[in-house]
Protein backbone atom coordinates (compact mmCIF):
# COMPACT_ATOMS: atom_id res chain seq x y z
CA UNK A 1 -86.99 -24.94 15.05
CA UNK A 2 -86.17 -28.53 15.38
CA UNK A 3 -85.48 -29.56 19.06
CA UNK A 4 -82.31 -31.82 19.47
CA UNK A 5 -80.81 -33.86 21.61
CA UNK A 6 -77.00 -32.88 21.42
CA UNK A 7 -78.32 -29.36 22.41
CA UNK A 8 -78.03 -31.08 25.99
CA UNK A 9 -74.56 -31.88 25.11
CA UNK A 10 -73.36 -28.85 24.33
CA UNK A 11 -74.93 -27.56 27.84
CA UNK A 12 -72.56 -29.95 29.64
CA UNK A 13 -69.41 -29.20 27.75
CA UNK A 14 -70.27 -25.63 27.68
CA UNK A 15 -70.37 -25.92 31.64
CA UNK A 16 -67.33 -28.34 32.27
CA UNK A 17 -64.62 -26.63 33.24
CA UNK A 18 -61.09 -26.16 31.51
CA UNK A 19 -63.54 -27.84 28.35
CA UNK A 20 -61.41 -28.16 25.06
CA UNK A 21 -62.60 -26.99 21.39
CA UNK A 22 -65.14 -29.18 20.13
CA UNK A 23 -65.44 -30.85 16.97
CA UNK A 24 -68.92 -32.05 15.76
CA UNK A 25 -68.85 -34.54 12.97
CA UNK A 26 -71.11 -36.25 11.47
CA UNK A 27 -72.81 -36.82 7.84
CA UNK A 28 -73.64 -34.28 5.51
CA UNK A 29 -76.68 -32.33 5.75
CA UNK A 30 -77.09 -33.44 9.49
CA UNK A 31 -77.99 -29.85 11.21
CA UNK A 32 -73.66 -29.53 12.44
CA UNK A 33 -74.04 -26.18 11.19
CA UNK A 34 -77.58 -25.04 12.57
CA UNK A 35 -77.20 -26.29 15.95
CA UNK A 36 -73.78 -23.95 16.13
CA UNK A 37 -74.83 -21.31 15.13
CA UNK A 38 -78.03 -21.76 17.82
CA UNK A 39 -76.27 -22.51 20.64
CA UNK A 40 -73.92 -20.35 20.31
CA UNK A 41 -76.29 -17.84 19.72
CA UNK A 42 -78.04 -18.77 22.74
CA UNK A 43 -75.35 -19.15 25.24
CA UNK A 44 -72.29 -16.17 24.18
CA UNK A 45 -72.48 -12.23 23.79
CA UNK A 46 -69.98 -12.61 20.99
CA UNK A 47 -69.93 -15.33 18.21
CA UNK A 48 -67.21 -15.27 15.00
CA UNK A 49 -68.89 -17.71 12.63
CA UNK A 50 -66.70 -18.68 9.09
CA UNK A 51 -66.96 -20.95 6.36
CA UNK A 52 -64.34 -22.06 4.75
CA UNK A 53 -66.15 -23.04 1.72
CA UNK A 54 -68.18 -19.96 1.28
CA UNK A 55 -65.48 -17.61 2.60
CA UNK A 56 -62.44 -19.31 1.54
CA UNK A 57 -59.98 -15.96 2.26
CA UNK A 58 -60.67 -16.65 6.26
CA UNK A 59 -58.04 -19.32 5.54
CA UNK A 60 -55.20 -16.71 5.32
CA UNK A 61 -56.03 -15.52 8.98
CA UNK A 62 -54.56 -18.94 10.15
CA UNK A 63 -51.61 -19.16 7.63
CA UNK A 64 -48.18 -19.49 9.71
CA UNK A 65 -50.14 -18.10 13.02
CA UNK A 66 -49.34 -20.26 16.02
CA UNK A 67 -50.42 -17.70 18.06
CA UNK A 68 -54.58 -16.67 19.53
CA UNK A 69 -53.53 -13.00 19.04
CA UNK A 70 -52.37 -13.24 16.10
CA UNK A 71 -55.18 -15.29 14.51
CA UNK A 72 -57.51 -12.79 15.96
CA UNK A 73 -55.67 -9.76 14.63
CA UNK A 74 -55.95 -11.25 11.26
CA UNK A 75 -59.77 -12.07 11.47
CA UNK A 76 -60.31 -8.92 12.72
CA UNK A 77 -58.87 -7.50 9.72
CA UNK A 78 -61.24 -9.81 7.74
CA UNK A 79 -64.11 -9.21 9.16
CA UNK A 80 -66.24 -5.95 10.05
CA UNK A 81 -67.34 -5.41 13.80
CA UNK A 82 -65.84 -8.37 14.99
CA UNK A 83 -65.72 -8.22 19.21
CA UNK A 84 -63.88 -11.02 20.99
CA UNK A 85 -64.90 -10.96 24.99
CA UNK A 86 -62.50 -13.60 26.77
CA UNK A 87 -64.88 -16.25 28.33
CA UNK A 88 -68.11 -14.70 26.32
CA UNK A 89 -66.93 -15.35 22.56
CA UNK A 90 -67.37 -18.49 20.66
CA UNK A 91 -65.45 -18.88 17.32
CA UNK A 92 -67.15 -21.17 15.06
CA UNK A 93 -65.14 -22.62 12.49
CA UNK A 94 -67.55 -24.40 9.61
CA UNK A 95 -66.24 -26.86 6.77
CA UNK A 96 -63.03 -27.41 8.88
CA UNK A 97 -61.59 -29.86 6.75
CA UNK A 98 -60.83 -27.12 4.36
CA UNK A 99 -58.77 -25.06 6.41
CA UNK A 100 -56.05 -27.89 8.14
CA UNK A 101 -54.46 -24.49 9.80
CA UNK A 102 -57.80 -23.95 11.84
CA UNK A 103 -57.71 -27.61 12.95
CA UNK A 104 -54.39 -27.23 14.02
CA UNK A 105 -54.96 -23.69 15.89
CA UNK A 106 -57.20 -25.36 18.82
CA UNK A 107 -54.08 -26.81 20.19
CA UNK A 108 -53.48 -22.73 20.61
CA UNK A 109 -56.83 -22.12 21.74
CA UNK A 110 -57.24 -24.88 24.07
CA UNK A 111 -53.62 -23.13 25.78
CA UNK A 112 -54.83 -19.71 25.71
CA UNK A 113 -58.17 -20.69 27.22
CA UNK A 114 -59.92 -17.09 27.12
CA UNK A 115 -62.33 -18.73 23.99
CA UNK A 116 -64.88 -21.41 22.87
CA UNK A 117 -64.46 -22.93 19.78
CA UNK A 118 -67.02 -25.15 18.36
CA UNK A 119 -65.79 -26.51 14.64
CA UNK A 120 -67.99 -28.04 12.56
CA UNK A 121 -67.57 -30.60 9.10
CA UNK A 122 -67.70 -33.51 7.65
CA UNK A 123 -63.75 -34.43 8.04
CA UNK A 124 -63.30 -36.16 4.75
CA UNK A 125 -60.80 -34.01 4.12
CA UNK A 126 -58.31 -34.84 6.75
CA UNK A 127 -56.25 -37.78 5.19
CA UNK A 128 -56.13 -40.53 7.56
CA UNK A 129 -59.06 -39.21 9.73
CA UNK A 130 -62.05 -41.53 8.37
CA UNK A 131 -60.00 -44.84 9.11
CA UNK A 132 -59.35 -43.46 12.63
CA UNK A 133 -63.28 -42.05 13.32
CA UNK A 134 -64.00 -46.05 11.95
CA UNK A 135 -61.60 -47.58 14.67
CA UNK A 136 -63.39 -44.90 17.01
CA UNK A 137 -66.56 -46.14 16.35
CA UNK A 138 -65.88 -49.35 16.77
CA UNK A 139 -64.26 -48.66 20.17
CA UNK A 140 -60.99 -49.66 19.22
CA UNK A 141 -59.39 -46.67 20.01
CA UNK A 142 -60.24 -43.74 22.27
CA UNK A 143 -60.89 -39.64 21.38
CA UNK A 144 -57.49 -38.53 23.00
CA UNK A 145 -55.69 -41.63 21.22
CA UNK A 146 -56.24 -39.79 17.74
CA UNK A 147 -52.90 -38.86 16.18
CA UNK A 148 -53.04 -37.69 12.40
CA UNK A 149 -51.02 -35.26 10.50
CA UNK A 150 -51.91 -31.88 12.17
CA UNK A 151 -54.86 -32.70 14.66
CA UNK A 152 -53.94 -31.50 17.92
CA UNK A 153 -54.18 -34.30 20.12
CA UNK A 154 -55.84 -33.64 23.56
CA UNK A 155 -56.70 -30.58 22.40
CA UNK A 156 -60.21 -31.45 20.95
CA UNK A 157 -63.41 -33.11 21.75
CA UNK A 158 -65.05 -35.03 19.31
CA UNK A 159 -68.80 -35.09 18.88
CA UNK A 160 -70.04 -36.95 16.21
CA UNK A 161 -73.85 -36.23 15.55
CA UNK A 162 -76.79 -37.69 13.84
CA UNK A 163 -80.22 -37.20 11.71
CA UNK A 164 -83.01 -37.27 14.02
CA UNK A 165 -84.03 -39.97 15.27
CA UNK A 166 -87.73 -40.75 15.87
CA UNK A 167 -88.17 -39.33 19.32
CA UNK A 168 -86.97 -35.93 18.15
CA UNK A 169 -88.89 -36.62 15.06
CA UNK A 170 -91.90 -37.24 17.10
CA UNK A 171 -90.72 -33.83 18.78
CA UNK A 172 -90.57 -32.33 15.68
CA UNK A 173 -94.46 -33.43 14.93
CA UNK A 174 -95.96 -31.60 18.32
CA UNK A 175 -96.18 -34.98 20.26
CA UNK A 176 -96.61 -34.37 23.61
CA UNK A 177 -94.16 -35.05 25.55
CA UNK A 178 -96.38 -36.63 28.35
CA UNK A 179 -97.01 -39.33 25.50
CA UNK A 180 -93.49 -40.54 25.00
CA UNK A 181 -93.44 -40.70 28.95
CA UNK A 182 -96.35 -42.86 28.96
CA UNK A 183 -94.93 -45.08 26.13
CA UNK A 184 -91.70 -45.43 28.12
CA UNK A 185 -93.73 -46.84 31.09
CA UNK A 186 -95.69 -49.44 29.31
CA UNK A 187 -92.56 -50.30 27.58
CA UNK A 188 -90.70 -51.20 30.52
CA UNK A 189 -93.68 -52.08 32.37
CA UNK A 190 -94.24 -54.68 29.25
CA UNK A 191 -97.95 -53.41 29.59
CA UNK A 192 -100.09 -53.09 26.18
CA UNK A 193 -100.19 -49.68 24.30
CA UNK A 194 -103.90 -48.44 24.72
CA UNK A 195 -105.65 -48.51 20.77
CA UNK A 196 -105.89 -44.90 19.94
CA UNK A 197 -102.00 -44.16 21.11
CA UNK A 198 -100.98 -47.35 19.21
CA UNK A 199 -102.64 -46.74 16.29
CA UNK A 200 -101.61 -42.96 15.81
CA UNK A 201 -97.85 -43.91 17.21
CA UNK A 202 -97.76 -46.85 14.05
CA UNK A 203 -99.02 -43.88 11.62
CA UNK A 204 -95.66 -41.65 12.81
CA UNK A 205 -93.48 -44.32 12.43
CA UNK A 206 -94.63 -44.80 8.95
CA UNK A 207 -94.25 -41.16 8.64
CA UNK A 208 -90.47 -41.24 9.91
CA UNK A 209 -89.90 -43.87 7.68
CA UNK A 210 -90.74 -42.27 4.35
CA UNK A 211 -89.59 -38.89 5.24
CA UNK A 212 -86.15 -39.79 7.53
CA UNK A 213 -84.40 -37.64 9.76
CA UNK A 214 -82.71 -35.31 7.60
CA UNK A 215 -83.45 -31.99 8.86
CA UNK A 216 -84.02 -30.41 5.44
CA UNK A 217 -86.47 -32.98 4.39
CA UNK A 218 -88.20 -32.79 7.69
CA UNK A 219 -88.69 -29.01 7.63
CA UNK A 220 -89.77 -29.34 4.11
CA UNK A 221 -92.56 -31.98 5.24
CA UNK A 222 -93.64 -29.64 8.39
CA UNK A 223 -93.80 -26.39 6.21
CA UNK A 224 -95.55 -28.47 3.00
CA UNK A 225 -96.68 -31.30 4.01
CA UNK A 226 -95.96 -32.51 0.72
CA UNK A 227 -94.11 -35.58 -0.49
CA UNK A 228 -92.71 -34.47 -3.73
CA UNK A 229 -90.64 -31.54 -1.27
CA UNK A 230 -89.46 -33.95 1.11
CA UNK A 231 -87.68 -35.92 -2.28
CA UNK A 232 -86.80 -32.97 -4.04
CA UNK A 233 -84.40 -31.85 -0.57
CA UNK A 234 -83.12 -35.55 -0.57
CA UNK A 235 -82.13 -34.56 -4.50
CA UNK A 236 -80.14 -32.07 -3.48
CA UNK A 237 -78.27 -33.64 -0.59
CA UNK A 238 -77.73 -36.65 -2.72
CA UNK A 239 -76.12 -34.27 -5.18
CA UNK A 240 -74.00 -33.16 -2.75
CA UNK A 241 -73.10 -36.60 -1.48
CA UNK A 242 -71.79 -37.24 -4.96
CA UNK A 243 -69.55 -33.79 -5.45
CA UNK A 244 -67.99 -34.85 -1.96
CA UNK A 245 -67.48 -37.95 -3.62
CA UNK A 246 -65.30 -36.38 -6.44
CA UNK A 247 -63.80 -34.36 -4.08
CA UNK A 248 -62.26 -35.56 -1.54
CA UNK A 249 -62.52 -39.47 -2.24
CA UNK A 250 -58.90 -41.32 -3.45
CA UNK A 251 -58.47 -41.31 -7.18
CA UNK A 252 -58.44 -45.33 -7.30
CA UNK A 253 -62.28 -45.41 -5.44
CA UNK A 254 -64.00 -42.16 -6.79
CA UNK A 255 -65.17 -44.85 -10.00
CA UNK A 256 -66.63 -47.23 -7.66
CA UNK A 257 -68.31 -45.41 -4.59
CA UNK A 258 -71.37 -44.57 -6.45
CA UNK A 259 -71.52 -48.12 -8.13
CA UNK A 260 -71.33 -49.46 -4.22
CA UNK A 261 -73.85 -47.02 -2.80
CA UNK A 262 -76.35 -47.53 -5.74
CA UNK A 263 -76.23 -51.59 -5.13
CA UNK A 264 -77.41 -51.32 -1.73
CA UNK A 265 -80.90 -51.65 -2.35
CA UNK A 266 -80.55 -54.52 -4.64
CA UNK A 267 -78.07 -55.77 -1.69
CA UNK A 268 -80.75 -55.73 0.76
CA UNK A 269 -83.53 -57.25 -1.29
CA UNK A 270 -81.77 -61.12 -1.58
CA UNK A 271 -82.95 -63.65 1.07
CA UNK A 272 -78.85 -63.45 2.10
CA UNK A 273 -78.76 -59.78 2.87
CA UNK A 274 -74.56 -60.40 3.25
CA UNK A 275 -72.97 -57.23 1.14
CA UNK A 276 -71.82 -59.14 -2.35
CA UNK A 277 -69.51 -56.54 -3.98
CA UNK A 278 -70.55 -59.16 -7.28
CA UNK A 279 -73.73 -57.79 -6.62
CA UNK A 280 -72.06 -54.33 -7.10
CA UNK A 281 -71.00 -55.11 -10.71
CA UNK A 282 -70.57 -58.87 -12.09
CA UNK A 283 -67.02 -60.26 -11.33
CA UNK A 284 -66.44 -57.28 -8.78
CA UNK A 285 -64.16 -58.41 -5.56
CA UNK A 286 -62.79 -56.61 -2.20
CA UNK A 287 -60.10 -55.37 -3.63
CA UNK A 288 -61.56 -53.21 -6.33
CA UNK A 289 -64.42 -51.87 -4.27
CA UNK A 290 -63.18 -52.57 -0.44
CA UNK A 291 -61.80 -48.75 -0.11
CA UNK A 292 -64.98 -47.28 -1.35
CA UNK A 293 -67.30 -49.17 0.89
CA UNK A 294 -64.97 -47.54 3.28
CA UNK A 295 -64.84 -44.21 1.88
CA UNK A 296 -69.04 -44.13 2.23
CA UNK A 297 -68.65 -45.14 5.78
CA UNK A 298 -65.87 -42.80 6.79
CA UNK A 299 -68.65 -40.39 5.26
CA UNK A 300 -71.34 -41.36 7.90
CA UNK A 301 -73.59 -42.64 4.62
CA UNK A 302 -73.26 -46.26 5.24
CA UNK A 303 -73.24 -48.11 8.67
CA UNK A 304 -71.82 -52.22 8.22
CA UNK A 305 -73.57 -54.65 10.38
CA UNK A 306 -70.72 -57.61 11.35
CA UNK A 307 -71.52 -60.83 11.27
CA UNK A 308 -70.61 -63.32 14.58
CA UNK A 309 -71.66 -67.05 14.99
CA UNK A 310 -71.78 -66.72 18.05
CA UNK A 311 -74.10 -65.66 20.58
CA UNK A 312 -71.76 -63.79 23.11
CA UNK A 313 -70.13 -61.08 24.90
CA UNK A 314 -67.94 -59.15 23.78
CA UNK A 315 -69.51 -58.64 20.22
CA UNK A 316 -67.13 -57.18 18.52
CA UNK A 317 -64.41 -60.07 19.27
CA UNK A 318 -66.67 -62.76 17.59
CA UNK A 319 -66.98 -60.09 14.68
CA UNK A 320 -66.31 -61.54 11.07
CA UNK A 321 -64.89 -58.38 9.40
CA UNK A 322 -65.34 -59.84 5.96
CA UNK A 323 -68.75 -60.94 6.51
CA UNK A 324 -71.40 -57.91 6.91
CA UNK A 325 -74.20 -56.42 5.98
CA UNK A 326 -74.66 -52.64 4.62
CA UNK A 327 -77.65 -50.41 5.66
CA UNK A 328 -77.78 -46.87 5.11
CA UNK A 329 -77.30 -44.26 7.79
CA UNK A 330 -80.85 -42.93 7.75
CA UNK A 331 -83.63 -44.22 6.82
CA UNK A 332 -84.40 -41.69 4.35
CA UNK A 333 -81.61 -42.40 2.28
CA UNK A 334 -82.87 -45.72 1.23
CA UNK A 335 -86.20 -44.97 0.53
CA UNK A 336 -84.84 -41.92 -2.16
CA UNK A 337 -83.47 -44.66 -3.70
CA UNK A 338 -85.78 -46.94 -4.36
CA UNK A 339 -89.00 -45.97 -6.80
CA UNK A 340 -90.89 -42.73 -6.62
CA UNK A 341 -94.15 -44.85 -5.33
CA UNK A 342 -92.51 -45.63 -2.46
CA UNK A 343 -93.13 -43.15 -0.08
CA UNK A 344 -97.08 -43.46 -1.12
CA UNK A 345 -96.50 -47.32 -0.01
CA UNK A 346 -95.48 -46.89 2.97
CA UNK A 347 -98.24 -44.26 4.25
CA UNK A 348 -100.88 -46.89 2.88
CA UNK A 349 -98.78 -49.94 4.46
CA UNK A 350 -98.27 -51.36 0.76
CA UNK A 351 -94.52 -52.67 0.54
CA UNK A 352 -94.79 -56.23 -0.94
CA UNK A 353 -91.60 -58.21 -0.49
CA UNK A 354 -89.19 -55.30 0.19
CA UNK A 355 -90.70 -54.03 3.57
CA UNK A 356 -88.34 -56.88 5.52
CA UNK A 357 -85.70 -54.70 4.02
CA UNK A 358 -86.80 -51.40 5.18
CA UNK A 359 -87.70 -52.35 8.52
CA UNK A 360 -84.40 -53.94 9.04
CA UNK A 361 -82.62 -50.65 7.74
CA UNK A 362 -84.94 -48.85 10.68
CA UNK A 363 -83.36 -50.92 13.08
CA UNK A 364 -79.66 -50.46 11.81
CA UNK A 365 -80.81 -46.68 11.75
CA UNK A 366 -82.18 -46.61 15.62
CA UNK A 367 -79.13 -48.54 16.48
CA UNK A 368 -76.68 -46.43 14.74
CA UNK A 369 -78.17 -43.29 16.23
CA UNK A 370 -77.66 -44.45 19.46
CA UNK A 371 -74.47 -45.03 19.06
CA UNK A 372 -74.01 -48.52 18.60
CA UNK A 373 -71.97 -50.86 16.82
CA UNK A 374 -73.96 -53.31 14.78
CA UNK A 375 -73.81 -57.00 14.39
CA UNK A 376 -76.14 -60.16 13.52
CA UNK A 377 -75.67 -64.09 14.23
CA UNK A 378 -76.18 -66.34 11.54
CA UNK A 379 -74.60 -70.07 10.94
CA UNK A 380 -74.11 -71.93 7.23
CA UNK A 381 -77.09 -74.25 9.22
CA UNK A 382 -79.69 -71.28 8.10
CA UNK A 383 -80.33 -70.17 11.75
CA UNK A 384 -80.46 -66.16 11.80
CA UNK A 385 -80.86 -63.30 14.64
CA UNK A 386 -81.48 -60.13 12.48
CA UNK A 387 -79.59 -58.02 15.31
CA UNK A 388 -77.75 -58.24 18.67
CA UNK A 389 -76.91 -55.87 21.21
CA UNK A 390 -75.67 -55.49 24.75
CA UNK A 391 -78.10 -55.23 27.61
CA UNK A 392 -77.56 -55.09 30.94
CA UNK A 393 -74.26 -57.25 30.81
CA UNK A 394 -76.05 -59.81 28.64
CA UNK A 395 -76.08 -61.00 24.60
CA UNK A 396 -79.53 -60.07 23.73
CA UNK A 397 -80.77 -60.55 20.24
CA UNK A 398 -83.32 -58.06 18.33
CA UNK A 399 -85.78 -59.92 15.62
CA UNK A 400 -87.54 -57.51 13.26
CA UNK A 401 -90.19 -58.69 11.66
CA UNK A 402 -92.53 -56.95 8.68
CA UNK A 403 -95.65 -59.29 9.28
CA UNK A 404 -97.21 -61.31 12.31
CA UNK A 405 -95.21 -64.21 11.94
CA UNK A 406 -93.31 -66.78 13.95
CA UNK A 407 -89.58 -66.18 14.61
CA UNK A 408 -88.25 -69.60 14.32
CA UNK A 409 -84.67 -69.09 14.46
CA UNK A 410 -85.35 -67.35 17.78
CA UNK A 411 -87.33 -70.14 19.49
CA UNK A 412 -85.06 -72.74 18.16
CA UNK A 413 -81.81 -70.21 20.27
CA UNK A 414 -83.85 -69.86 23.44
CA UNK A 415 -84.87 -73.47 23.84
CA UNK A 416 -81.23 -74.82 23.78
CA UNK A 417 -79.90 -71.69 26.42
CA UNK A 418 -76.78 -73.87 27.41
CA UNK A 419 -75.86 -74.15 23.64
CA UNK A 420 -76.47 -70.58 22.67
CA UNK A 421 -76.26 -68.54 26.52
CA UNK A 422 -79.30 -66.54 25.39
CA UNK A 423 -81.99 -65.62 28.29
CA UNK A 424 -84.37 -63.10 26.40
CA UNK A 425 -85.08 -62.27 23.18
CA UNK A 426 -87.10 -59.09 21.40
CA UNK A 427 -88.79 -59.04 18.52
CA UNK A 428 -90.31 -55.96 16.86
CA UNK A 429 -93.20 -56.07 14.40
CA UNK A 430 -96.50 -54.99 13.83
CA UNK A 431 -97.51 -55.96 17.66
CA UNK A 432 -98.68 -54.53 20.62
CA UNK A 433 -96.87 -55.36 23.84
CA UNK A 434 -96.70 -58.67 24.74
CA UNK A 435 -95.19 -61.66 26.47
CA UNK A 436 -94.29 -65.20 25.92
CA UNK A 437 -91.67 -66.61 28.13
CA UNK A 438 -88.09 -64.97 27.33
CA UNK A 439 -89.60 -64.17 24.06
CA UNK A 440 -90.98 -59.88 24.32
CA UNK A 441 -92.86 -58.68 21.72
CA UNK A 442 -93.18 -54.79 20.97
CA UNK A 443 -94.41 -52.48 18.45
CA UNK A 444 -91.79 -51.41 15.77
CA UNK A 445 -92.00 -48.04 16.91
CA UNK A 446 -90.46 -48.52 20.37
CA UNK A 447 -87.12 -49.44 19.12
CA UNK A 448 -86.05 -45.57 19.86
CA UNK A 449 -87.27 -46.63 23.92
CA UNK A 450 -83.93 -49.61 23.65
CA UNK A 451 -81.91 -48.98 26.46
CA UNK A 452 -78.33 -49.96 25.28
CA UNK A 453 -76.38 -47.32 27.30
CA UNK A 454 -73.23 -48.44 28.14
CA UNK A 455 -73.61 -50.35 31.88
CA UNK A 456 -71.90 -47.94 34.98
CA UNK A 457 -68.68 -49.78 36.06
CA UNK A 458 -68.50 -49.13 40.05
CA UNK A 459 -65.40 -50.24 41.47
CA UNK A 460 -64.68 -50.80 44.91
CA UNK A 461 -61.96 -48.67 46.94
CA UNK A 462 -58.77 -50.19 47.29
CA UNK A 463 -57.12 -50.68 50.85
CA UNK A 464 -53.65 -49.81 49.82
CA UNK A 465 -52.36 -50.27 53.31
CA UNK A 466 -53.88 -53.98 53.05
CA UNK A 467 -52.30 -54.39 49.59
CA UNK A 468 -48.86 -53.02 50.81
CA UNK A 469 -49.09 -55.18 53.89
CA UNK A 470 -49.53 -58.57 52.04
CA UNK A 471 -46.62 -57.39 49.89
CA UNK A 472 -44.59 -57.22 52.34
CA UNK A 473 -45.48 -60.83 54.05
CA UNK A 474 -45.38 -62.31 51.02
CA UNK A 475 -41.67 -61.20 50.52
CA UNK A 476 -40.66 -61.67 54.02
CA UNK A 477 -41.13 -65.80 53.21
């Protein structure tokens, strides 16, 4: 079984009190469904699992019921030996977006309080939900601001999970945890990796790159350890990526979404990696393919990386939101869709011009999965920072690099500091650890080791009495 990180999460909600149903999002094929059913498993005497897909007459139980007992009484009905133990029973509710009753009913169930309910989807079928997750992720809005149709605001948590990223694919891969200790010590002690770790750590990372962290095509690698498995499971989610697209896309986009997803290869392979939608069919503009681009992010396919020409805090208000760049999600998407050699290239290091574009999508993948928003600085002058993020209160660009080579946009930024306010600089590539001035290099595969959690505000106790005090002088003259 394939160890994950939310499984942590779910411990913490599970044990906060007066927690609310949880929704876990996230893109198709992602494990939603697996780590459910496992936790709940694990952690309740009693679990009520449906899928609204597969078991589409569970609907009924929730038609007209704004009532726990009477939602119960109908599943009950529905389904043999069913046992619900107040504070020992978890309903899971799967493919929510089909059932907008269900979503709805944890306003009821948060109320009643005697049961968990973990739902699980991919949303799309909410109308209005994807813009609202896209304003979410971009922290422009927070989880109890959602209003839409029927969700039952303050009545839900929202978890949106990921594919794994390459610690738990390392996990995955019996790595010893003692390893990825001693990695995160030389990586913040800025000490070199010794040769034999280095080496076999490089040969994972190649690994996670032509495989991805889709759990299907990673259980299909660990049970085969065959290629031609791994792509025939990225086949079939791919398949289903394109059904969701017919249903539940807007009639005006469904023609387009494919076309948009398709160019994103060719997209990242110009010098200008900007998204073109020309690119995306000759003569093509915003306005005929602007709401599918969306549609594939609202889907958790796509992640945008905003331009800014400027090298400062905050980020996202020196965004450009009609200048970005499109990666995919997980690595593993992009490498399905490029030729059948590729995965063979990238085990035997063999890329040619494209591997700048793969190891930038890496980054846009480790970023994504830890929750990030992405953005890049470039000016019309030619000067380019492939990535920047937040660290400890500070604008600090990321440089990826495929090959050994000099980053010469990044030297030019850190020796004019008053011009550009940046102190230190990373750049990944095929390096060991290593120093020179603000510039750090690393090894691509410690980009999952980035610490980019958001900085602990501590604020200071407020002397009312003083505040009230001065007040009250200050009115007296």
């Amino acid at each position: 079984m394939l160890k994950r990180k939310i499984e942590d999460t779910l411990t913490k909600w599970k044990n906060k009190t007066g927690h609310k149903p949880l929704v876990i999002m996230g893109i198709r094929q992602c494990g939603k469904t697996f780590i459910a059913q496992h936790f709940a498993a694990e952690n309740y005497k009693s679990v009520v699992y449906m899928n609204f897909i597969k078991e589409p007459e569970r609907i009924n139980a929730f038609a007209g019921s704004k009532d726990v007992d009477k939602i119960l009484l109908n599943l009950s009905a529905q389904i043999q030996g069913v046992k619900f133990i107040p504070g020992e029973t978890c309903l899971i509710f799967d493919e929510i977006q089909e059932c907008p009753e269900a979503r709805t009913s944890l306003k009821f169930f948060k109320e009643d309080g005697r049961f968990d309910v973990i739902a699980t989807g991919s949303l799309l079928g909410v109308q209005g939900y994807g813009d609202e997750l896209r304003k979410r992720r971009r922290k422009l809005i927070r989880n109890e601001d959602l209003g839409i149709n029927s969700v039952p605001v303050g009545s839900e948590e929202i978890l949106e999970m990921y594919p794994l990223d390459f610690e738990e694919f390392l996990w995955a891969n019996g790595v010893n945890p003692e390893v990825i200790e001693a990695l995160r010590i030389l990586y913040n002690e800025e000490t070199p990796v010794p040769a034999g770790i280095h080496v076999a750590m490089k040969n994972y990372l190649n690994l996670y790159v032509a495989i991805g962290g889709l759990p299907a095509p990673v259980n299909a690698f660990l049970a085969t350890n065959n290629m031609n498995a791994v792509s025939e499971e990225y086949q079939a989610i791919l398949k289903e990526y394109r059904d969701d697209m017919i249903k539940y896309a807007p009639d005006k986009d469904k023609p387009h979404i494919r076309e948009c997803f398709n160019s994103i290869p060719k997209q990242l392979a110009k010098e200008n990696k900007k998204f073109q939608y020309s690119k995306v069919k000759p003569g093509g503009r915003g306005e005929a393919f602007a709401g599918s681009l969306q549609w594939l992010e609202d889907a958790g396919i796509i992640c945008r990386c905003y331009n800014t020409d400027i090298t400062g805090l905050p980020m996202e208000g020196n965004a450009k939101d009609n200048v970005f760049k499109v990666y995919t999600a997980d690595i593993g998407l992009l490498i399905e869709m490029l030729s059948p050699g590729t995965r063979a290239d990238i085990l035997q290091g063999n890329l040619g011009g494209f591997k700048g574009a793969i190891f930038e999508n890496l980054m846009a993948d480790t970023l994504h999965k830890k929750r990030q928003n992405l953005y890049y600085f470039q000016k019309d002058s030619g000067l380019e920072l492939d990535f920047l993020v937040r660290m400890k209160g500070e604008c600090v660009p990321l440089e990826v690099k495929a090959r050994t080579s000099q980053a010469k946009s990044a030297q030019t930024v850190l020796k004019h500091p008053d011009k550009y306010g940046v102190k230190h600089i990373i750049k990944f590539g095929d390096y060991n650890v290593g120093r020179e001035g603000q510039l750090l290099t690393l090894p691509s595969y410690m980009q999952f080791l980035l610490d980019l959690e958001p900085e602990e505000i501590v604020l200071e106790p407020i002397d009312v009495d003083a505040v009230n005090a001065l007040a009250e002088e200050i009115l007296n003259h």
